[in-house]
Protein backbone atom coordinates (compact mmCIF):
# COMPACT_ATOMS: atom_id res chain seq x y z
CA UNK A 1 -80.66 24.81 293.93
CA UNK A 2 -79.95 24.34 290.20
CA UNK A 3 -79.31 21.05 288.18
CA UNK A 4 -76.10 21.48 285.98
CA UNK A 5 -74.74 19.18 283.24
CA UNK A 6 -71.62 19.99 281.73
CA UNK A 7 -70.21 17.70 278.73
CA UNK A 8 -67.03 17.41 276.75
CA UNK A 9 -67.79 14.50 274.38
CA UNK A 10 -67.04 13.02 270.99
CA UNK A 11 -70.06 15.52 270.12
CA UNK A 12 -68.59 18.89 271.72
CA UNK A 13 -64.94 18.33 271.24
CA UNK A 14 -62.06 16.94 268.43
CA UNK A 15 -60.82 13.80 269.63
CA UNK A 16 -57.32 15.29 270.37
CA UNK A 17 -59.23 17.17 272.85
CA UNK A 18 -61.00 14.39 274.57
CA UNK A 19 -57.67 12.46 274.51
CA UNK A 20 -56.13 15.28 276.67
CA UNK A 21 -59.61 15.35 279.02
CA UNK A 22 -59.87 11.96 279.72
CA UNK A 23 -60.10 11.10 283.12
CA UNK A 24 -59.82 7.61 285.45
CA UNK A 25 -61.88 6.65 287.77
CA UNK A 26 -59.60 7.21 290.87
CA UNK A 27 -59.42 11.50 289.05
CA UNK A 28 -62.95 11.32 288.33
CA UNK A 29 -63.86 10.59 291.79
CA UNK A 30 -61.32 13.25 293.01
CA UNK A 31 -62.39 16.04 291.01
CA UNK A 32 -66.15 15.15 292.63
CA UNK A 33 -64.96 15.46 295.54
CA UNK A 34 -63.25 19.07 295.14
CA UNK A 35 -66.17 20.56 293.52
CA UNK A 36 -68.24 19.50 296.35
CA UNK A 37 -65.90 21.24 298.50
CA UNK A 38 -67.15 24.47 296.52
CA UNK A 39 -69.23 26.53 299.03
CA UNK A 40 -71.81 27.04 295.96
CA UNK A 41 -71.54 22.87 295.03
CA UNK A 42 -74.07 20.73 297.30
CA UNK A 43 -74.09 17.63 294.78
CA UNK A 44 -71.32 16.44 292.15
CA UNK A 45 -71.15 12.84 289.89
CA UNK A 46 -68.36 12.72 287.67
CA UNK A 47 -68.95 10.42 284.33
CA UNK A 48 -65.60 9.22 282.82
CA UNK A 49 -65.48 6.94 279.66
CA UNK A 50 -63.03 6.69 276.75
CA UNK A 51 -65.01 9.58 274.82
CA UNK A 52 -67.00 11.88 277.32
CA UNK A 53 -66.06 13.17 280.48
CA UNK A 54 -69.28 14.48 281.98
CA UNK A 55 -69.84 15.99 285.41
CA UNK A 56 -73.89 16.69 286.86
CA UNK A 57 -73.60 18.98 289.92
CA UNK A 58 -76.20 20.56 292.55
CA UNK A 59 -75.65 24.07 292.64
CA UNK A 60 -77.15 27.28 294.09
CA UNK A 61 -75.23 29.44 291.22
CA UNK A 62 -74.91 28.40 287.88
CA UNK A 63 -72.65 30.70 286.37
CA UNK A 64 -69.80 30.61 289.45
CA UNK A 65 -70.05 26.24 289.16
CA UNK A 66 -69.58 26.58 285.55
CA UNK A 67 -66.40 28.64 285.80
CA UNK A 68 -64.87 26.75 288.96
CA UNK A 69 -65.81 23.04 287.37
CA UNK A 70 -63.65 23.96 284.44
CA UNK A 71 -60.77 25.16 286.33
CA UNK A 72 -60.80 21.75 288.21
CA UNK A 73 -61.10 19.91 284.96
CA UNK A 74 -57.76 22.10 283.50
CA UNK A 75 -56.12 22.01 286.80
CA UNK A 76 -56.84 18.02 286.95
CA UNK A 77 -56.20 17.18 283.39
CA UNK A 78 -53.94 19.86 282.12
CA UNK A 79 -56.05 20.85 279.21
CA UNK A 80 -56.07 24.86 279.25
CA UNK A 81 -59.25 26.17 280.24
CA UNK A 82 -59.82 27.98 277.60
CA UNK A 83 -59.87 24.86 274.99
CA UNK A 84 -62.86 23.59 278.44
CA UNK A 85 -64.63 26.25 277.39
CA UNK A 86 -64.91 26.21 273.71
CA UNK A 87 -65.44 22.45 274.06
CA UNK A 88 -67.49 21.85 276.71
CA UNK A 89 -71.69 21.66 276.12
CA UNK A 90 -73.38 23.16 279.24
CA UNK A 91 -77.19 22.28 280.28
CA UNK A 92 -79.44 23.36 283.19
CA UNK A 93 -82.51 22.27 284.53
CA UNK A 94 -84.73 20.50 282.47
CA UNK A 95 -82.25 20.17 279.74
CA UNK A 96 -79.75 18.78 281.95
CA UNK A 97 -81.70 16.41 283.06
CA UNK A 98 -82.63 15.37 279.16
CA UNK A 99 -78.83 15.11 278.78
CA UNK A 100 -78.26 12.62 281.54
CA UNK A 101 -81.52 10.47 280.42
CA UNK A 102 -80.33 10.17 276.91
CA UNK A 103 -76.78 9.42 277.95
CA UNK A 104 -77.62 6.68 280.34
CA UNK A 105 -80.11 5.18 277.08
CA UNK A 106 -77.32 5.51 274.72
CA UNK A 107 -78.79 8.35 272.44
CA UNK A 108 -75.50 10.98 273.28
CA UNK A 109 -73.04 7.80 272.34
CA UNK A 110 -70.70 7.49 269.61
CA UNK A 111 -72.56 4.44 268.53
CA UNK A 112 -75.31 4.97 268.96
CA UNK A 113 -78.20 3.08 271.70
CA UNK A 114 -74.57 1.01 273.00
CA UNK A 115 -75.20 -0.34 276.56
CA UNK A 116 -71.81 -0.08 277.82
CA UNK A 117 -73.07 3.37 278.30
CA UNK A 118 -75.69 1.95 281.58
CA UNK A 119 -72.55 0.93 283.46
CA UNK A 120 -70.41 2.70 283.20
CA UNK A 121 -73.02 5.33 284.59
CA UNK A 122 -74.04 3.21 287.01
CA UNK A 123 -70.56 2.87 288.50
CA UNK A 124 -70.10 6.34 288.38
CA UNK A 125 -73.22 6.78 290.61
CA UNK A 126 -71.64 3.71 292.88
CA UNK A 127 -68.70 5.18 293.41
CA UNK A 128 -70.37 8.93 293.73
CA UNK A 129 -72.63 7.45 296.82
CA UNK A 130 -69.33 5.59 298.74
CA UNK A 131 -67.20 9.18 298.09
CA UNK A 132 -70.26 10.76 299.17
CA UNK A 133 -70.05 13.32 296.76
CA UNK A 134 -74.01 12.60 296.01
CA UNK A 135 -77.46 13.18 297.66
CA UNK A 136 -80.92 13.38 296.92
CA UNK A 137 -81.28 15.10 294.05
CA UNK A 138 -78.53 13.84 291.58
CA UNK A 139 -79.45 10.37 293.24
CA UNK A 140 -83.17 10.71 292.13
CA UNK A 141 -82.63 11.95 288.73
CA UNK A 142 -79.85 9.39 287.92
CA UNK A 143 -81.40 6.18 289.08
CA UNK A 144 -84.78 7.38 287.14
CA UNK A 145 -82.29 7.61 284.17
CA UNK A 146 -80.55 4.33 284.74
CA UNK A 147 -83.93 2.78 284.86
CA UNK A 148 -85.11 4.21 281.83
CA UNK A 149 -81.99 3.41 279.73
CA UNK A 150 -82.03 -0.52 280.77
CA UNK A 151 -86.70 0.00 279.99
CA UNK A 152 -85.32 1.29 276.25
CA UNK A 153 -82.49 -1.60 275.71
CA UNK A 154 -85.31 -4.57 277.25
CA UNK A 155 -88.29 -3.07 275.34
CA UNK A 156 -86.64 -2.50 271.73
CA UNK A 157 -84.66 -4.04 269.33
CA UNK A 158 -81.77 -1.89 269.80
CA UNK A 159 -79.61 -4.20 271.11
CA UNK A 160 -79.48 -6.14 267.91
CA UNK A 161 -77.65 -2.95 266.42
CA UNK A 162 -75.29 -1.33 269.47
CA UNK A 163 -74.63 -3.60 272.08
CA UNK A 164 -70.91 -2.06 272.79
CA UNK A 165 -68.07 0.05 270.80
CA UNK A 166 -66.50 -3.30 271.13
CA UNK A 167 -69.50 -4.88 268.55
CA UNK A 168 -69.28 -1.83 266.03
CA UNK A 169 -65.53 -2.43 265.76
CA UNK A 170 -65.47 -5.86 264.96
CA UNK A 171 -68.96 -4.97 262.63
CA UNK A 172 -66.64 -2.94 260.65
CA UNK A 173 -64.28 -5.55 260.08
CA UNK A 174 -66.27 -7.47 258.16
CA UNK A 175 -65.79 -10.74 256.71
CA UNK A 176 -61.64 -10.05 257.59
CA UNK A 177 -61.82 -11.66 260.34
CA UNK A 178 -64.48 -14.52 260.05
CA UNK A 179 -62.14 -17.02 259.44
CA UNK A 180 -62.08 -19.64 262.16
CA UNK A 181 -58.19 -19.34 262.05
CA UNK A 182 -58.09 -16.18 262.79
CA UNK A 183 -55.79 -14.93 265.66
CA UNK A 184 -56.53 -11.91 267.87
CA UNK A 185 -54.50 -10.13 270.27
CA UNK A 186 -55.86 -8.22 273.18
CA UNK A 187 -53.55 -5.10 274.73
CA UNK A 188 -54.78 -4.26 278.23
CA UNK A 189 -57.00 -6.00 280.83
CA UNK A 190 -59.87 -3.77 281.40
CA UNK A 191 -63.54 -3.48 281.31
CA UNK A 192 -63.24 -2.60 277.36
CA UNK A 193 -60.63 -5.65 277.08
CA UNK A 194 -63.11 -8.15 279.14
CA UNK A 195 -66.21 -6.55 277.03
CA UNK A 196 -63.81 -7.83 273.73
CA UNK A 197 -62.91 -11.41 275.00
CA UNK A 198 -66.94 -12.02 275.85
CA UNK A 199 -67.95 -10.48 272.37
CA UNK A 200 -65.54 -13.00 270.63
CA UNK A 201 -66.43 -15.21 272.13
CA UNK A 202 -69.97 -14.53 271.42
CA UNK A 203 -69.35 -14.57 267.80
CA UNK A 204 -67.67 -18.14 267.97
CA UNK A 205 -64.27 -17.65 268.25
CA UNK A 206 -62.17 -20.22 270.08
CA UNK A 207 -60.72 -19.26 273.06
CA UNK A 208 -57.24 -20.86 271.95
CA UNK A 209 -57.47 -18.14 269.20
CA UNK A 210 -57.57 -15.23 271.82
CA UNK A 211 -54.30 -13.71 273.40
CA UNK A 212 -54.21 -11.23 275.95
CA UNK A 213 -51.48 -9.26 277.34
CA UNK A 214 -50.90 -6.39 280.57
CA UNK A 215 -48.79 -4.48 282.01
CA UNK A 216 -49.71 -6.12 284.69
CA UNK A 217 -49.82 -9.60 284.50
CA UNK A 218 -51.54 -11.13 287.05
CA UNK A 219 -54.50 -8.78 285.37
CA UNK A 220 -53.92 -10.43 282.22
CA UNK A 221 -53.31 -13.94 283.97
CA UNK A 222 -56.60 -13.72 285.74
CA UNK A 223 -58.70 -12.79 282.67
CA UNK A 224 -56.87 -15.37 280.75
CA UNK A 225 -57.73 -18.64 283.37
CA UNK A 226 -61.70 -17.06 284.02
CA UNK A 227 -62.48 -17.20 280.05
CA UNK A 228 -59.89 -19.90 278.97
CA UNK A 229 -57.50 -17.38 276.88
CA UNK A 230 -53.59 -17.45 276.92
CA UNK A 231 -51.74 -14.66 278.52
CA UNK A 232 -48.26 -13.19 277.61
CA UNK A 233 -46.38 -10.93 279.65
CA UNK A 234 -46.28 -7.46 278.28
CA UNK A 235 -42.08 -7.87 277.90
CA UNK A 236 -43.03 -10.47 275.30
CA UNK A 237 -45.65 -8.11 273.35
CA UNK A 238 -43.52 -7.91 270.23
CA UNK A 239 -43.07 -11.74 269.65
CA UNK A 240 -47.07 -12.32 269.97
CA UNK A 241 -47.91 -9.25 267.77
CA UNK A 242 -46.03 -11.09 265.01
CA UNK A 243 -48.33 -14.35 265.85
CA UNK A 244 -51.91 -12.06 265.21
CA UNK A 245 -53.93 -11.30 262.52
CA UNK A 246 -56.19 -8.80 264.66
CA UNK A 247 -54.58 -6.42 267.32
CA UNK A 248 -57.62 -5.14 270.32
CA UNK A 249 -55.90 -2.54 271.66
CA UNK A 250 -57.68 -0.63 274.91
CA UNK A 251 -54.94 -0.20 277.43
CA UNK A 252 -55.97 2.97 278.91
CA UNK A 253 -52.29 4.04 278.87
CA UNK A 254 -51.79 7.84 278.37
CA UNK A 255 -48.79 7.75 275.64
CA UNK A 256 -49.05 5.71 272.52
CA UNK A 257 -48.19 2.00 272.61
CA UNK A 258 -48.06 1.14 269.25
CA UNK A 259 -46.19 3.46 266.75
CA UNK A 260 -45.00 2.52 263.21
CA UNK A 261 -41.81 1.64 263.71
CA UNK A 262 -42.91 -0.55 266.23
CA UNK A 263 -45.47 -1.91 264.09
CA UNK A 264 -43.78 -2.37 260.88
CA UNK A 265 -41.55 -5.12 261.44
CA UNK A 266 -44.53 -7.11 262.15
CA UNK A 267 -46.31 -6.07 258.80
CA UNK A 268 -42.90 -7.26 256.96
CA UNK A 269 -43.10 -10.78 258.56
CA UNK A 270 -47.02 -10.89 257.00
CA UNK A 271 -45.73 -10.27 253.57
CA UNK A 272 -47.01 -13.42 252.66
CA UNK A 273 -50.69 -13.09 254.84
CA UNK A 274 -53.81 -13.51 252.56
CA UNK A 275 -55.45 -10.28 254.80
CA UNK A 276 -53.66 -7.10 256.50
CA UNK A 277 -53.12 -6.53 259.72
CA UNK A 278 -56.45 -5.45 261.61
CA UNK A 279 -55.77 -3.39 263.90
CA UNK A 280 -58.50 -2.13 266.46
CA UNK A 281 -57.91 0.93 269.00
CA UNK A 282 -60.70 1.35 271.36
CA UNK A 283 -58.36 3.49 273.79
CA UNK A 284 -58.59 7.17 274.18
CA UNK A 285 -56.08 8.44 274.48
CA UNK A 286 -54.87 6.38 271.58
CA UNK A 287 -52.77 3.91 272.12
CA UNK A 288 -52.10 3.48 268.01
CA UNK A 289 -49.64 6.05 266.52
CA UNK A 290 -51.52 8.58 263.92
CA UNK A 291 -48.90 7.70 261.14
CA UNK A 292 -49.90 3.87 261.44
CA UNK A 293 -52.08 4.34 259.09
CA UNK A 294 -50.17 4.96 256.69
CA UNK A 295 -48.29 1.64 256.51
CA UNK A 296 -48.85 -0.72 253.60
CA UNK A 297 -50.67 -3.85 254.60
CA UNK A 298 -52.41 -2.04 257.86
CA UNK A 299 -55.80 -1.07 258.42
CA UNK A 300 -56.79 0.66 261.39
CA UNK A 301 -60.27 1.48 263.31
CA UNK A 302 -60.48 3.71 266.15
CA UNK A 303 -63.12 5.03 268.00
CA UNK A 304 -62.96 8.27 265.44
CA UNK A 305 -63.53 5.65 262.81
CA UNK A 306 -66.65 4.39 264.74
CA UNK A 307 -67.96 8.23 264.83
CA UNK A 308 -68.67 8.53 261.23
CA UNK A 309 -70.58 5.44 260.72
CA UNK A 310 -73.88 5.75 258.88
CA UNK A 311 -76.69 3.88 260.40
CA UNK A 312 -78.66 1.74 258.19
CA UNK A 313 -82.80 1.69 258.01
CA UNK A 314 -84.11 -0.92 261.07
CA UNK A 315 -81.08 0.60 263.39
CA UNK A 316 -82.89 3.89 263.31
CA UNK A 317 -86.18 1.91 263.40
CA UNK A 318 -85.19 0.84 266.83
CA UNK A 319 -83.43 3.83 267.88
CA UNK A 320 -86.49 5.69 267.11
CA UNK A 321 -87.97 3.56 269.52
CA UNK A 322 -85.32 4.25 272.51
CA UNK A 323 -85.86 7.66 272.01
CA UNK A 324 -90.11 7.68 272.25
CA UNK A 325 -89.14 5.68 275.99
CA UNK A 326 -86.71 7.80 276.77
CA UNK A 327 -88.70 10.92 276.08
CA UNK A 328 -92.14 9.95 277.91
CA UNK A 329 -90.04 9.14 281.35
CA UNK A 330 -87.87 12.48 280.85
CA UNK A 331 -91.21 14.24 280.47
CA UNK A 332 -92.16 12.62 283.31
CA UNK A 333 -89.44 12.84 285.61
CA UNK A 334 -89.77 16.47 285.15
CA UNK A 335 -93.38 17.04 286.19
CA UNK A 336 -92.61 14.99 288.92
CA UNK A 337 -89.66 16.81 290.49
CA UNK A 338 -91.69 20.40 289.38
CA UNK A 339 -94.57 18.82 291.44
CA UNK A 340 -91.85 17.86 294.69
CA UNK A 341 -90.62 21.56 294.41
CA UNK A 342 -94.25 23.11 294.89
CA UNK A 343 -95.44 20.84 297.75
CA UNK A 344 -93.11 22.61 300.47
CA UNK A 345 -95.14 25.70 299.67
CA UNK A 346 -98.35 24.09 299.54
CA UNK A 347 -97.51 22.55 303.20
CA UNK A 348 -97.07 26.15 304.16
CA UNK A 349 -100.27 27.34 302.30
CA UNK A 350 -102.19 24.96 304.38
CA UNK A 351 -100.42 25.38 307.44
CA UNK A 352 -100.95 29.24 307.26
CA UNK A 353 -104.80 28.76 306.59
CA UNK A 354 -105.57 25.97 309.25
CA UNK A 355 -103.58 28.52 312.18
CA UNK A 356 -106.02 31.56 311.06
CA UNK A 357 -108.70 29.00 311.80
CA UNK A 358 -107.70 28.50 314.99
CA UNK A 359 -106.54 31.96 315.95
CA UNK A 360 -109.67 33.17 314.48
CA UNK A 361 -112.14 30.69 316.60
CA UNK A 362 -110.33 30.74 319.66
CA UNK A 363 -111.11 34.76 319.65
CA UNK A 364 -115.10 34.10 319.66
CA UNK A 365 -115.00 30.82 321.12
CA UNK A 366 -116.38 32.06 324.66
CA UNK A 367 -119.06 34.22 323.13
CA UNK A 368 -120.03 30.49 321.78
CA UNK A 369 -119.88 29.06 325.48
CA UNK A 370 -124.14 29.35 325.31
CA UNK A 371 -124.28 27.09 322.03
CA UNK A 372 -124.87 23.37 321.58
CA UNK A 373 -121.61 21.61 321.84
CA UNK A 374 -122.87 19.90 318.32
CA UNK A 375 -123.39 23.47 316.71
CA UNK A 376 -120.18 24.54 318.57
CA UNK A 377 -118.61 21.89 316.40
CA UNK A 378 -120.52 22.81 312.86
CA UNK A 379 -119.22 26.35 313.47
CA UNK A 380 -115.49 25.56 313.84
CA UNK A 381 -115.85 22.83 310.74
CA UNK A 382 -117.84 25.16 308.52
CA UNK A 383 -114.70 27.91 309.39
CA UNK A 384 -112.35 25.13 307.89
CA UNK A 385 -114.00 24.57 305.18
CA UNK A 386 -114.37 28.01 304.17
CA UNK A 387 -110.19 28.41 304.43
CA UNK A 388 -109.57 25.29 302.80
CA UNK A 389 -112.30 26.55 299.56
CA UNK A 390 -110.27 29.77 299.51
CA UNK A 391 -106.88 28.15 299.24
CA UNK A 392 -108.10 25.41 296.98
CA UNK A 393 -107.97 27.08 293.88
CA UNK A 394 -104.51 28.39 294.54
CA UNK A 395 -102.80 24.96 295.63
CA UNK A 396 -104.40 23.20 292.39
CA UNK A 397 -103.25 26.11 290.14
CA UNK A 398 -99.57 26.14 291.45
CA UNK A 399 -99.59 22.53 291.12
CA UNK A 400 -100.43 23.11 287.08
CA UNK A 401 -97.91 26.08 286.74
CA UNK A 402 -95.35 23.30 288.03
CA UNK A 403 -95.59 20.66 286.01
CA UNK A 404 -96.16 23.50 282.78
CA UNK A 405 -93.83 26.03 283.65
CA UNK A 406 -90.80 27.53 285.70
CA UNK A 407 -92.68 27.91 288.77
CA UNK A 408 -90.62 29.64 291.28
CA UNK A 409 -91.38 33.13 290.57
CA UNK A 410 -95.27 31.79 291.42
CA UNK A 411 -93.73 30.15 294.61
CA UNK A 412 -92.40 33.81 295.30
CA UNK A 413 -95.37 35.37 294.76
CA UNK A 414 -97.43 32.96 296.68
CA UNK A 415 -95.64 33.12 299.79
CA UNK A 416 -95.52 36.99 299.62
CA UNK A 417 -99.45 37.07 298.95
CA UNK A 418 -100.40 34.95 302.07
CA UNK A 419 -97.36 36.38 304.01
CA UNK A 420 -96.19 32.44 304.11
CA UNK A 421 -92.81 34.46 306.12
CA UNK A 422 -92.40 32.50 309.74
CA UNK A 423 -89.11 30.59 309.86
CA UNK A 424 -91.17 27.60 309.49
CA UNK A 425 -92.50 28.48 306.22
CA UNK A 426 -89.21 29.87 305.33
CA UNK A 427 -87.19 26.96 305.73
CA UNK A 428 -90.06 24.93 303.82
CA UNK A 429 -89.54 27.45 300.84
CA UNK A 430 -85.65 26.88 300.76
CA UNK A 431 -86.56 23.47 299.52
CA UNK A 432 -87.37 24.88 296.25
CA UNK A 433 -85.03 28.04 295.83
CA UNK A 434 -84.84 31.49 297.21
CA UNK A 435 -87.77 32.45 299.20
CA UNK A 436 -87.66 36.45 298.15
């Protein structure tokens, strides 16, 4: 079986593609579940955020998953497959297991080292074990990459630079919205919409200065009484966009909420405003219409906006840091798995030389009948440790080959050397790929 990452992200695609590909949870978990119905598809985890949708699959044939993933993703999202396939970053092996490390550590992000990033990975892998669309192998290599990201975040300063999308936004607002009297209004009641009530918070804004508003309002109700917000119902969205500076909007809706004609009646009531109307859309797809930006007395940041940033001199400091972590555990994640892969075989090696001991002494074990029980003994022992010398150097040298190299051509040729063929050995070799 084969490891397979395949990516479309804010670094494979145009945003108006990743608008279209965007996936929620209750699609990402379905299109899991129909590529593990694939007969070539053992394991599948499905990564959905605003600006990747990522799936890591189990596979016995590489090229047949690639082309059958991206016919689920069209079929699922509508996106032609063709526009998949010219947008879409594809990674095997060792390399897609370096993607999923460096996304769960924040180094494949649009801002760069974020921890959102950790979990919303780690849900995916939650809700990948209760679909049951995960075993062993994803399991392994995603929980090693989980625990590396949170090692990188704990042991560097990173944090201090990209704690969310949420922080980057509101970093590139700048002093606009430092005064204490400023008034902010949250569309949507999601993770991204709880992430911006904390981070407000966080930076001292009063609670009283925080409005939030849903679709559904016992959402917005609920995160309103847990962090001591007000909530409007979303019927009542125009009257308290005219009462905000700031607009968060991350509704996760798939048409655009916000268009200019909606918007500019409320930029003619702020004629008189000493600051424009700051408006912040963390949604994909967008929920703020294209030609907002071109209203006077408007300025908008999106998450395209929060691609292009330039990162200053102790952010890449620290992000060099992240990435020395993240590097030593992919390294050794690798040479551990290689190491798993080889010891089926080994098993077998040993297996195959400790039954030609036995065959091989119970054949002149009655012409022995006449010898010292002791000696007996010493001759059976000395037999063993002659097999185990001349397998020795073979076991230590595939165990090098694994950790340096693609080893299962050596595998192969082991098992065809020391005709490692029983069923036994057989199904030990199927651990590791193809045994001829």
């Amino acid at each position: 079986m084969s490891l397979l990452a395949l990516s479309v992200s804010h670094r494979t695609a145009p945003f108006d593609v990743i608008e279209k590909v965007t996936l929620a949870a209750a699609d990402a978990s379905e299109v899991s579940r129909h590529a593990t119905e694939l007969d070539h598809v053992r394991e599948c985890l499905t990564l959905a955020t605003c600006n990747r949708v990522d799936m890591y699959v189990d596979t016995n044939s590489v090229d047949e998953t690639v082309t059958d993933i991206i016919g689920l993703l069209a079929r699922s999202t509508g996106v032609p497959a063709a526009a998949l396939e010219s947008n879409v970053r594809i990674a095997t092996e060792d390399k897609a297991i370096a993607h999923i490390f460096r996304v769960a550590a924040g180094l494949d992000s649009m801002v760069l080292g974020e921890v959102q990033i950790l979990g919303q990975l780690r849900d995916a892998l939650t809700r990948s074990q209760l679909d049951d669309t995960i075993g062993p192998e994803l399991n392994a290599v995603v929980q090693k990459a989980l625990k590396a990201g949170k090692r990188a975040h704990a042991e560097t300063g990173i944090d201090r630079f990209a704690p969310s999308v949420v922080t980057a936004a509101l970093d590139q607002a700048g002093e606009s919205i430092a005064d204490p009297d400023t008034r902010f209004l949250i569309a949507g009641a999601g993770t991204m919409s709880v992430l911006a009530v904390l981070t407000l918070v966080d930076r001292g804004v009063s609670p009283a200065q925080i409005v939030v508003s849903n679709r559904a309002f016992g959402r917005a109700l609920d995160l309103a009484e847990r962090h001591g917000i007000t909530a409007v119902k979303w019927e009542a969205l125009d009257r308290a966009l005219l009462d905000c500076d700031v607009l968060i909007s991350c509704t996760g809706a798939a048409d655009v909420i916000f268009s200019a004609g909606r918007l500019a009646p409320v930029v003619a009531a702020r004629a008189s405003e000493p600051h424009e109307l700051l408006v912040l859309d963390l949604a994909l797809p967008r929920d703020v219409g294209a030609e907002v930006r071109d209203l006077d007395g408007v300025r908008v940041i999106d998450l395209e906006t929060l691609r292009d940033l330039s990162a200053d001199h102790e952010r890449e400091a620290a992000l060099v840091e992240v990435e020395s972590i993240v590097e030593w555990d992919i390294a050794a994640h690798i040479a551990s798995r290689r190491s798993a892969l080889v010891a089926p075989t080994v098993t077998a090696l040993h297996d195959k030389a400790r039954d030609v001991v036995e065959l091989e002494f119970s054949r002149v074990e009655s012409r022995l009948a006449g010898l010292d029980p002791v000696v007996r003994q010493e001759v059976y022992v000395a037999m063993q440790r002659v097999a185990r010398k001349l397998i020795h150097t073979p076991t230590v040298r595939l165990k090098e080959i694994a950790v340096a190299n693609d080893v299962d051509a050596h595998i192969v040729s082991l098992s065809e050397l020391f005709e490692l063929g029983s069923e036994t050995d057989r199904n030990l070799l199927s651990k590791t790929g193809d045994a001829s």
